[in-house]
C-alpha atoms as a PDB file:
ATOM      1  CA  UNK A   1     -22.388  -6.584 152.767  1.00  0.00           C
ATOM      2  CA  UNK A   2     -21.778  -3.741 155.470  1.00  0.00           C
ATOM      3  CA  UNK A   3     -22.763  -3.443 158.933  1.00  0.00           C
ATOM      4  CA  UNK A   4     -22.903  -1.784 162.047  1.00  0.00           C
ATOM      5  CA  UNK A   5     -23.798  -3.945 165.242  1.00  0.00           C
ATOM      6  CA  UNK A   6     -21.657  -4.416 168.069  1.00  0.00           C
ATOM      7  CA  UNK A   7     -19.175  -7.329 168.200  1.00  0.00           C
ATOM      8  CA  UNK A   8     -20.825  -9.154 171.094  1.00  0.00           C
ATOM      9  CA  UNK A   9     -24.742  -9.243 167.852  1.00  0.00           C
ATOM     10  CA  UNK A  10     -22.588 -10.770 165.225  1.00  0.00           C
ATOM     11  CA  UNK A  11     -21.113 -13.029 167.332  1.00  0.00           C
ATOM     12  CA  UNK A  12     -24.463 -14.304 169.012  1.00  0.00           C
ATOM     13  CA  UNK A  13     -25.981 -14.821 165.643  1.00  0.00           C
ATOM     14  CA  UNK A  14     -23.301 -16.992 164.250  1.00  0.00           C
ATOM     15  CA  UNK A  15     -23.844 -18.782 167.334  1.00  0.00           C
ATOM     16  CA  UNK A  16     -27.614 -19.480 166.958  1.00  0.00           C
ATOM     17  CA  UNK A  17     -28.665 -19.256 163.529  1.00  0.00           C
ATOM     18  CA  UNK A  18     -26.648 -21.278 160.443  1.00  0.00           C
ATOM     19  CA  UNK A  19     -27.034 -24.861 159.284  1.00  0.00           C
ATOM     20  CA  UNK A  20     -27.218 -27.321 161.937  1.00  0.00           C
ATOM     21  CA  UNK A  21     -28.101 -24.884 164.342  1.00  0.00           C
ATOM     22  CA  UNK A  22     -31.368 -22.722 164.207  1.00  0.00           C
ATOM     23  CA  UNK A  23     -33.618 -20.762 161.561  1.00  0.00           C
ATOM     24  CA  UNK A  24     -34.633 -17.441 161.862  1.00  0.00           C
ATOM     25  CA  UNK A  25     -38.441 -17.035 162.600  1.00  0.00           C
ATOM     26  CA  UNK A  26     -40.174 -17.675 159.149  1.00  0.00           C
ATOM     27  CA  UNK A  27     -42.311 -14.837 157.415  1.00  0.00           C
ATOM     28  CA  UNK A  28     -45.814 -14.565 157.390  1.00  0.00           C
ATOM     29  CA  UNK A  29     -46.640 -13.531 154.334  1.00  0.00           C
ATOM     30  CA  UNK A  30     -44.903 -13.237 151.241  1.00  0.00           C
ATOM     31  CA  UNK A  31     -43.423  -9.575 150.332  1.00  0.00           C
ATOM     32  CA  UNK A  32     -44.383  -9.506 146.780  1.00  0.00           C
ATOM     33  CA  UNK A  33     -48.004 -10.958 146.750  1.00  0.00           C
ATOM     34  CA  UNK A  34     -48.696 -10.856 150.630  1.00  0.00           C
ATOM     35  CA  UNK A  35     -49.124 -14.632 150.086  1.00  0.00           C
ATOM     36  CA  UNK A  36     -49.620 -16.321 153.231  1.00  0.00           C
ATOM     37  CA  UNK A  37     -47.642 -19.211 152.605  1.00  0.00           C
ATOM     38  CA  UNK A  38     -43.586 -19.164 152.359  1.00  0.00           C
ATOM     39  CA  UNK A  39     -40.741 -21.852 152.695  1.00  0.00           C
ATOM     40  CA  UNK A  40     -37.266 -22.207 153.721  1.00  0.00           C
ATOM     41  CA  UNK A  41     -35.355 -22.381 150.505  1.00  0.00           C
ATOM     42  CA  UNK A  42     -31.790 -22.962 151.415  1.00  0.00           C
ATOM     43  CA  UNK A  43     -28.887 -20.349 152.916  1.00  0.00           C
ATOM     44  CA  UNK A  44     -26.830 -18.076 151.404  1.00  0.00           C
ATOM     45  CA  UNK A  45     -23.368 -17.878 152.496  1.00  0.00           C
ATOM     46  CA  UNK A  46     -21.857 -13.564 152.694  1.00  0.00           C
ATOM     47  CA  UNK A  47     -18.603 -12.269 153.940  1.00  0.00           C
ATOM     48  CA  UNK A  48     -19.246  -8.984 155.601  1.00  0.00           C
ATOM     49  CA  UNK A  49     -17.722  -5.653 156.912  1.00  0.00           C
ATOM     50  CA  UNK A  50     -18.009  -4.762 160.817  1.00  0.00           C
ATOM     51  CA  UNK A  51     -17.768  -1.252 161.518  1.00  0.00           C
ATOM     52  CA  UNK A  52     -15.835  -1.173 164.782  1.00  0.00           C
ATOM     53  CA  UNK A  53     -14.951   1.530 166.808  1.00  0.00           C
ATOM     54  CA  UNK A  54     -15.538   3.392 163.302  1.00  0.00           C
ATOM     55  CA  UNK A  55     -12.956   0.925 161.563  1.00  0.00           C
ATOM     56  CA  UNK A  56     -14.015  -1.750 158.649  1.00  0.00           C
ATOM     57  CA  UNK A  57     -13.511  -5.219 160.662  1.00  0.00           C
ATOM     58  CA  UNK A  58     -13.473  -8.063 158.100  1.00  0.00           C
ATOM     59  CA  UNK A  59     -14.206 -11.904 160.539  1.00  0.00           C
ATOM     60  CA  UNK A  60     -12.564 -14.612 158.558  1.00  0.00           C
ATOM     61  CA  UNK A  61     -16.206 -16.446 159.078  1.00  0.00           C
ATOM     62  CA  UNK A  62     -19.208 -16.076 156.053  1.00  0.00           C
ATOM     63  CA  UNK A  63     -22.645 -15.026 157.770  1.00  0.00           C
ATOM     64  CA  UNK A  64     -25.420 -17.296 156.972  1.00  0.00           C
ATOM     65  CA  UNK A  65     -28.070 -15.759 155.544  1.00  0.00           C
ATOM     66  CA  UNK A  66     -31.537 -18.110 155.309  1.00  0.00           C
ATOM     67  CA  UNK A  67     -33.332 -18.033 151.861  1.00  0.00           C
ATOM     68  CA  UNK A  68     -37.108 -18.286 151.555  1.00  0.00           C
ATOM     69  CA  UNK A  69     -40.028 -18.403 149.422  1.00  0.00           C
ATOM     70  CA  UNK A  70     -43.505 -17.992 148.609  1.00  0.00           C
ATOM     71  CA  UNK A  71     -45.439 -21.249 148.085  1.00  0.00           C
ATOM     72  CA  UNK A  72     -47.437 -19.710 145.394  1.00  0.00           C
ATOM     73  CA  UNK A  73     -47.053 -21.283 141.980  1.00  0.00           C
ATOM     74  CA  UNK A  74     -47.705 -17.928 140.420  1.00  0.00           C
ATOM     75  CA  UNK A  75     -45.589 -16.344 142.455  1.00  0.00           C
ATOM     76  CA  UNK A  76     -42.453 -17.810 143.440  1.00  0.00           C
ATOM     77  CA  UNK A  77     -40.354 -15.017 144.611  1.00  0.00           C
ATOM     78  CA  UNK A  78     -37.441 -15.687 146.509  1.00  0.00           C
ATOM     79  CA  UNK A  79     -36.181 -13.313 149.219  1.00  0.00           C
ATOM     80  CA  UNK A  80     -33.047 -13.127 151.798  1.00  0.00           C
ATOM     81  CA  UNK A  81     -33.656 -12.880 155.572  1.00  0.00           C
ATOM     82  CA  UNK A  82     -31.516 -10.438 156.982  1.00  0.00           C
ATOM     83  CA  UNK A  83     -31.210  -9.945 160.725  1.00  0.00           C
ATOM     84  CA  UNK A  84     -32.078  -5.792 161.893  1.00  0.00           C
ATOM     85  CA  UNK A  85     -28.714  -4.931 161.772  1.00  0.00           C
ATOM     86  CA  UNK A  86     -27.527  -5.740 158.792  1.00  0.00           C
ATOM     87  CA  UNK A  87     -28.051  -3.618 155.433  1.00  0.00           C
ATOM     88  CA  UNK A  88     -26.973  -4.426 152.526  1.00  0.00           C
ATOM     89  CA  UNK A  89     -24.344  -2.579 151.181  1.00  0.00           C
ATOM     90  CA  UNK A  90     -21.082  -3.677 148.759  1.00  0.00           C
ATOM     91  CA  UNK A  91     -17.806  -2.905 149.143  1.00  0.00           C
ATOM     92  CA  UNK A  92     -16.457  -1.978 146.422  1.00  0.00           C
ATOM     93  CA  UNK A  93     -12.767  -2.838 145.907  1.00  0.00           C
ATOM     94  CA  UNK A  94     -12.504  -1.403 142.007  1.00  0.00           C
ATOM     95  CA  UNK A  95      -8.552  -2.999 142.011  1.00  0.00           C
ATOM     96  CA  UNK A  96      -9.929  -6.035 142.678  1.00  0.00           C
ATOM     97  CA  UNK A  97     -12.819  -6.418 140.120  1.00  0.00           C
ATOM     98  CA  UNK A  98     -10.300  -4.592 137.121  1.00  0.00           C
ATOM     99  CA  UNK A  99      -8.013  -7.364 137.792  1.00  0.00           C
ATOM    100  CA  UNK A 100     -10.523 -10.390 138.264  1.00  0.00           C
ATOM    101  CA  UNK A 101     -12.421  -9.200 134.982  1.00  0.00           C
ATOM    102  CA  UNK A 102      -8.633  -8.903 133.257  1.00  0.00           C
ATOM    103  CA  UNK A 103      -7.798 -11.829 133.770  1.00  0.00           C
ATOM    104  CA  UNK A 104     -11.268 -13.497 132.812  1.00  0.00           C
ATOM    105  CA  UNK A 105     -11.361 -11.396 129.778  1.00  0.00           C
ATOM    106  CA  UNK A 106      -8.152 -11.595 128.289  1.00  0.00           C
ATOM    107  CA  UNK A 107      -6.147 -15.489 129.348  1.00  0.00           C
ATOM    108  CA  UNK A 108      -7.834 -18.076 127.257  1.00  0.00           C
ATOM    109  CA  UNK A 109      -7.965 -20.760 129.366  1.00  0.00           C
ATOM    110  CA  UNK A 110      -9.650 -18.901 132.333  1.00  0.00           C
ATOM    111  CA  UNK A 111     -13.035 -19.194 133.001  1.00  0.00           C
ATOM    112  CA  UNK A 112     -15.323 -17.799 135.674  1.00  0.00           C
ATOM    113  CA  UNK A 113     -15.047 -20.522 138.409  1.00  0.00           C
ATOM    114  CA  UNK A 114     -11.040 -20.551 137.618  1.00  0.00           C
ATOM    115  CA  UNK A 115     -10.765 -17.061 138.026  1.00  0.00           C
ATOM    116  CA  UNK A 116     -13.004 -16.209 141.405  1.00  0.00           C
ATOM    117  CA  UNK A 117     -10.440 -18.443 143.894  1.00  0.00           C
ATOM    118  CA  UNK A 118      -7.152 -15.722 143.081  1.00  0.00           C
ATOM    119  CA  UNK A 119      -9.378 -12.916 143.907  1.00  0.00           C
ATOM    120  CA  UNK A 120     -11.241 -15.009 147.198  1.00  0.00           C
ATOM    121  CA  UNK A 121     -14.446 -14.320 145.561  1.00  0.00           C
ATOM    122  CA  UNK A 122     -17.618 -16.491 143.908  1.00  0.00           C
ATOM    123  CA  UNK A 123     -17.970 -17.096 140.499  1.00  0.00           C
ATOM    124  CA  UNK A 124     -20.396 -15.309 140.442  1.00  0.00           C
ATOM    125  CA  UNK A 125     -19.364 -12.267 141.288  1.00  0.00           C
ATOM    126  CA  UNK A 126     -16.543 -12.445 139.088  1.00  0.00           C
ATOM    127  CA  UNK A 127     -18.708 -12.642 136.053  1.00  0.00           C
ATOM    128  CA  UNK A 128     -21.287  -9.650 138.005  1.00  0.00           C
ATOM    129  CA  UNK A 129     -17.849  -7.579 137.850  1.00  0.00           C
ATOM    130  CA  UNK A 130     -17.534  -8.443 134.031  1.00  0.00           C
ATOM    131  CA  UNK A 131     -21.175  -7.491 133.806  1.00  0.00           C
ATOM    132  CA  UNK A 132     -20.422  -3.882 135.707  1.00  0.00           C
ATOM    133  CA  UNK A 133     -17.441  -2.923 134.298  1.00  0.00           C
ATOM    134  CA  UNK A 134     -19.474  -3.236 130.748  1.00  0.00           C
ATOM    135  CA  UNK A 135     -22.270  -0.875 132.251  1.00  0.00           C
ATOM    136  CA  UNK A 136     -19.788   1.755 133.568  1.00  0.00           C
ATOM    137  CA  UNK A 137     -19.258   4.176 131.052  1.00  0.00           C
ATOM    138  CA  UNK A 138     -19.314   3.586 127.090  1.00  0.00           C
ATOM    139  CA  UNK A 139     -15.822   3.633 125.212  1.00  0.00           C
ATOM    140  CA  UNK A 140     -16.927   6.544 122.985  1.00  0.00           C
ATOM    141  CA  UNK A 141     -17.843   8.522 126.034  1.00  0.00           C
ATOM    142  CA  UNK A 142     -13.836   8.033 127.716  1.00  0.00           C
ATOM    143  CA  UNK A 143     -12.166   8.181 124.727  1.00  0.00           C
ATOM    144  CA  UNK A 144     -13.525  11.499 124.097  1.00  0.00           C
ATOM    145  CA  UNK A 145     -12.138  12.521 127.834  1.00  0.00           C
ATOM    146  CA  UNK A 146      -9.242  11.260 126.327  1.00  0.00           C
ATOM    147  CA  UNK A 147      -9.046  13.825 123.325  1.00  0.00           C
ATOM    148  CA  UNK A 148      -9.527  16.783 125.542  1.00  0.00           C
ATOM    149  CA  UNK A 149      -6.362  16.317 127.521  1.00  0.00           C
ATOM    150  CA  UNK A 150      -4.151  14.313 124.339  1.00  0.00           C
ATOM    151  CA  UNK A 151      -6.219  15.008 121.037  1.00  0.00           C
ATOM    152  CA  UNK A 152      -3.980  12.007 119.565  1.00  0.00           C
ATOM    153  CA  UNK A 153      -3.907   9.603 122.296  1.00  0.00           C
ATOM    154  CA  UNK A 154      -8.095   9.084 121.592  1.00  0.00           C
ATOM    155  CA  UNK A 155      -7.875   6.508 118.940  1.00  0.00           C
ATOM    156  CA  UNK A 156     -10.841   4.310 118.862  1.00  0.00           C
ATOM    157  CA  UNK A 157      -8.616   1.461 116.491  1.00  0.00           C
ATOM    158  CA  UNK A 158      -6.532   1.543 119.908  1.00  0.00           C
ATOM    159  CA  UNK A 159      -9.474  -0.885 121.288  1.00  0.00           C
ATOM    160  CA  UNK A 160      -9.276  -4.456 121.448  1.00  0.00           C
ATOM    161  CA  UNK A 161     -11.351  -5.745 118.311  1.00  0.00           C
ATOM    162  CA  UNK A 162     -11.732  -9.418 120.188  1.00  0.00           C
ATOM    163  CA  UNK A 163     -11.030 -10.980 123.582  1.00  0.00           C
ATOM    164  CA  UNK A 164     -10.429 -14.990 124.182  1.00  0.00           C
ATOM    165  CA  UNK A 165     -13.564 -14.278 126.860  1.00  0.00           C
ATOM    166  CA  UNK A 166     -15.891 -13.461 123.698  1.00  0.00           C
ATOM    167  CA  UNK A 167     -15.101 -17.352 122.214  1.00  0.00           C
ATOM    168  CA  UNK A 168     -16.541 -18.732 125.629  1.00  0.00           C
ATOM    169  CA  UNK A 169     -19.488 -16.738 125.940  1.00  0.00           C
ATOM    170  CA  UNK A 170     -22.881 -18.425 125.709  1.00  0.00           C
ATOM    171  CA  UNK A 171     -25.216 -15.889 123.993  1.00  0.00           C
ATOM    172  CA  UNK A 172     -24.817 -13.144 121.838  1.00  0.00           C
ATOM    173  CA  UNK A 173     -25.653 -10.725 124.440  1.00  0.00           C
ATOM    174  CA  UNK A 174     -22.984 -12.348 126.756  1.00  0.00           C
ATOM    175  CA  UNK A 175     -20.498 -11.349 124.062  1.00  0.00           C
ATOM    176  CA  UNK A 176     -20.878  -7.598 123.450  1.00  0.00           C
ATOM    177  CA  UNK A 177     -21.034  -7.492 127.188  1.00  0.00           C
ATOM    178  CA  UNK A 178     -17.692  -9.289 127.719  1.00  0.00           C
ATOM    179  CA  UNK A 179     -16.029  -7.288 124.834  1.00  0.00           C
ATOM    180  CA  UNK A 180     -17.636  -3.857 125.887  1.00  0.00           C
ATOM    181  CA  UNK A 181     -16.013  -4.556 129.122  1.00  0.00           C
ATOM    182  CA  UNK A 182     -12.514  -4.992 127.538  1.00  0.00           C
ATOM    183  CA  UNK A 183     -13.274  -1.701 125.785  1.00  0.00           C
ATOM    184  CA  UNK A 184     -13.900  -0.273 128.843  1.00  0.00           C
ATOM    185  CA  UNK A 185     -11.145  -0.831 130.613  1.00  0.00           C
ATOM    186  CA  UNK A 186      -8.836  -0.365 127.743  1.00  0.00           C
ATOM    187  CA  UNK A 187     -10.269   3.302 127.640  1.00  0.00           C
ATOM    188  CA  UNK A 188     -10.123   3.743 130.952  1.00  0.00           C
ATOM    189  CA  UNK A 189      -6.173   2.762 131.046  1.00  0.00           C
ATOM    190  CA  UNK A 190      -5.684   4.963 127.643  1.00  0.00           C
ATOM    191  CA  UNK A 191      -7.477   8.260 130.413  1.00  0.00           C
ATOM    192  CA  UNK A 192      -5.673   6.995 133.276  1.00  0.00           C
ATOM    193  CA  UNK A 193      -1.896   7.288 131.274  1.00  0.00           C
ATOM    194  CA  UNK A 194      -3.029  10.850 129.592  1.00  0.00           C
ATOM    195  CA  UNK A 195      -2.913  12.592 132.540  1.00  0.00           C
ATOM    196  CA  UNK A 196      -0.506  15.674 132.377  1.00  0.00           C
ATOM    197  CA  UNK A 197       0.707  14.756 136.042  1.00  0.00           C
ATOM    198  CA  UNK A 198       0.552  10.441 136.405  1.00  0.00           C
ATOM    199  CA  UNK A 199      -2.142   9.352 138.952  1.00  0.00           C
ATOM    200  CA  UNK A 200      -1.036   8.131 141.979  1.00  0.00           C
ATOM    201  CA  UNK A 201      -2.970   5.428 142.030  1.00  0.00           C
ATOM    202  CA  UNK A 202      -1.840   2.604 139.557  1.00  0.00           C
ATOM    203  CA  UNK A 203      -5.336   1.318 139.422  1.00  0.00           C
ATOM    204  CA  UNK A 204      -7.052   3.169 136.145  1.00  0.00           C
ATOM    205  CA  UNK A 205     -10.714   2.068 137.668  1.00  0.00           C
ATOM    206  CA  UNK A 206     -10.492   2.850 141.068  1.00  0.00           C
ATOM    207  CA  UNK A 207      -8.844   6.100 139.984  1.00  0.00           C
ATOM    208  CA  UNK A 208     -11.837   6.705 137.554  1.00  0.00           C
ATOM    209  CA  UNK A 209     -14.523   6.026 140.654  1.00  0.00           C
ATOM    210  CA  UNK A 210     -12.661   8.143 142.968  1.00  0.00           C
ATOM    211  CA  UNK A 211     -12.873  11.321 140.227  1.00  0.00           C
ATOM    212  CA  UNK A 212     -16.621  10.430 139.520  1.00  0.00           C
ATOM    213  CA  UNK A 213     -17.299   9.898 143.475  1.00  0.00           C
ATOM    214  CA  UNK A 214     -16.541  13.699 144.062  1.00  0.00           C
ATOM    215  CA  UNK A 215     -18.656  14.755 141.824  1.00  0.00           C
ATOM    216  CA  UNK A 216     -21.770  12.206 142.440  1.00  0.00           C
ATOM    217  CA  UNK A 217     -20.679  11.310 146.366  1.00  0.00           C
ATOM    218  CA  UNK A 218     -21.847   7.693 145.401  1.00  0.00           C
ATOM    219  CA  UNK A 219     -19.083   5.763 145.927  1.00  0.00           C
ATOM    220  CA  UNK A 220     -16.729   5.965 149.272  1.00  0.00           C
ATOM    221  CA  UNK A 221     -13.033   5.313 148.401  1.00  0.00           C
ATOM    222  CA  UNK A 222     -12.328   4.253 151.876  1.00  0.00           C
ATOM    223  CA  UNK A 223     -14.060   0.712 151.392  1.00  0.00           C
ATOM    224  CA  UNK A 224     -11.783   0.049 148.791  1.00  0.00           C
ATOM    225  CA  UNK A 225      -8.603  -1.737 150.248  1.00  0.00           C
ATOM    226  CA  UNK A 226      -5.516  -0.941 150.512  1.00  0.00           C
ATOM    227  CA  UNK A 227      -2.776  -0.262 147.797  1.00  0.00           C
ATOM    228  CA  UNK A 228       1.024   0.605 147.318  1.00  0.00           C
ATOM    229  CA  UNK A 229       1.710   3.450 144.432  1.00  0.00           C
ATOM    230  CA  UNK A 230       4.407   1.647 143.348  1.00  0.00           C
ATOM    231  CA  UNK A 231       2.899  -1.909 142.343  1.00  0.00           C
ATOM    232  CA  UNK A 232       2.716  -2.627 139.045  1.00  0.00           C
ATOM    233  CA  UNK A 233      -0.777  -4.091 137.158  1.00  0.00           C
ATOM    234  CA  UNK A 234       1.383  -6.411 134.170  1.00  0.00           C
ATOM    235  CA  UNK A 235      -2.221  -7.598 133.279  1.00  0.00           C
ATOM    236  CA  UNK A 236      -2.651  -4.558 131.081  1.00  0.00           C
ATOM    237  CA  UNK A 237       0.391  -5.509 128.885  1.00  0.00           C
ATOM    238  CA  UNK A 238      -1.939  -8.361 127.465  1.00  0.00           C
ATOM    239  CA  UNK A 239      -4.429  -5.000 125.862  1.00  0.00           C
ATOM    240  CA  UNK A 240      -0.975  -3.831 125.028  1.00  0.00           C
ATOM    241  CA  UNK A 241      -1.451  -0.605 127.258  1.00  0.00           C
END
C-alpha cells in the first residue's frame, strides 16, 4: 500500500481507529448489491509507504484496516475500508519476490508460512509472488529473446523439468503454476546472463521490469529497494544457472 497524507493523518488514525480503540463509521449500503445491511467482519493488518517530503517513509507500525460485509445471504461480499487518503497501490520490490519464490520453489523442506518470515512478508503473499512470477511472461516467449542475442544459449531442455514445490502443491493447477514459475525465472536468468554487456543489476527480474517499464511506464523502479551491484543471488545455483 502507498500513500500520500501528511505525517501528523497517519499518525491520528493509528491513534483512533485499530482494535481496542475505535471503528471507522460503518457503510450504508453494500457496494456490490446496494444492500442496506453490512457488518464488521474483522481487520486487516498492511504495512504501508509514506510519501514524505517526496521520499518513501516506511513506519515500523501495520495500519489497521477494518473489514466489512454485506448481511445478504446472496450476497456476501466482503470489502476493505480505507480512510481518503490512502490508495491502494503495491510496491513492488521484484529482488524480493525472485528470492522469496526461489527459495519456496526450489528447498524441499520450505513451505509458504516457512518462507514469508526471511523476506518480513505474509504467507500469503509469498505464494501471490509464486502466483505472479508464473503470469509474467511464458518461457517460450524469453527464451526466444534469448536466441536473438545468443542463438545457442535458448535451449528449452535448459528448464527445470520438476521443482520440490510441485510435490507439495495441492491441485493440479497449483502445480503447473509453481513449475511455470521456476521456468520463468530460469528464462529470465538464461536473458539476464546473455547480455553482450552484463546488467548491472544482479537481480534478472527486477532487471526484466525495469526494461519492460520503459516501454509500458507501468512499473516505477524507484519503489523497489535498494541494492549493491556486487551481491551475489547463490539461490540460482540450485536451477544450476
Amino acid at each position: 500500500m502507498s500513500i500520500a497524507p501528511t505525517w501528523s493523518e497517519f499518525k491520528t488514525y493509528v491513534a483512533e481507529i485499530g482494535p481496542g480503540r475505535g471503528r471507522p463509521a460503518r457503510p450504508g449500503q453494500c457496494v456490490c448489491c446496494e444492500g442496506a445491511r453490512v457488518w464488521f467482519n474483522g481487520w486487516r493488518l498492511v504495512w504501508i509507504t509514506l510519501r514524505v517530503e517526496g521520499q518513501p517513509q516506511r513506519p515500523a507500525e501495520g495500519l489497521p484496516l477494518q473489514r466489512v460485509r454485506c448481511a445478504r445471504r446472496t450476497c456476501g461480499r466482503s470489502w476493505t475500508l480505507r480512510p481518503p487518503w490512502l490508495y491502494p497501490h503495491r510496491s513492488l520490490e521484484p529482488d524480493v519476490a525472485e528470492a522469496a519464490a526461489l527459495v519456496y520453489l526450489l528447498d524441499p523442506a520450505a513451505t509458504y508460512v516457512s518462507v514469508a518470515p526471511a523476506f518480513q512478508c505474509s504467507w500469503v503473499t509469498v505464494w501471490r509472488w509464486v502466483g505472479w512470477v508464473a503470469a509474467l511472461a511464458t518461457p517460450g516467449a524469453l527464451l526466444a529473446r534469448v536466441a536473438r542475442v545468443a542463438p545457442r544459449g535458448a535451449v528449452p531442455a535448459l528448464l527445470p523439468r520438476a521443482v520440490p514445490a510441485a510435490a507439495r502443491a495441492r491441485s493440479p493447477e497449483r502445480v503447473r503454476r509453481v513449475l511455470q514459475a521456476a521456468h520463468v525465472l530460469a528464462a529470465l536468468t538464461h536473458l539476464h546472463r546473455a547480455q553482450p554487456e552484463p546488467p548491472p543489476d544482479p537481480s534478472a527480474l527486477r532487471w526484466f521490469l525495469v526494461g519492460e517499464c520503459r516501454f509500458s511506464g507501468v512499473w516505477d523502479p524507484a519503489c523497489s529497494k535498494a541494492w549493491d551491484p556486487r551481491e551475489p543471488l547463490p539461490l540460482r545455483d540450485a536451477l544450476g544457472l
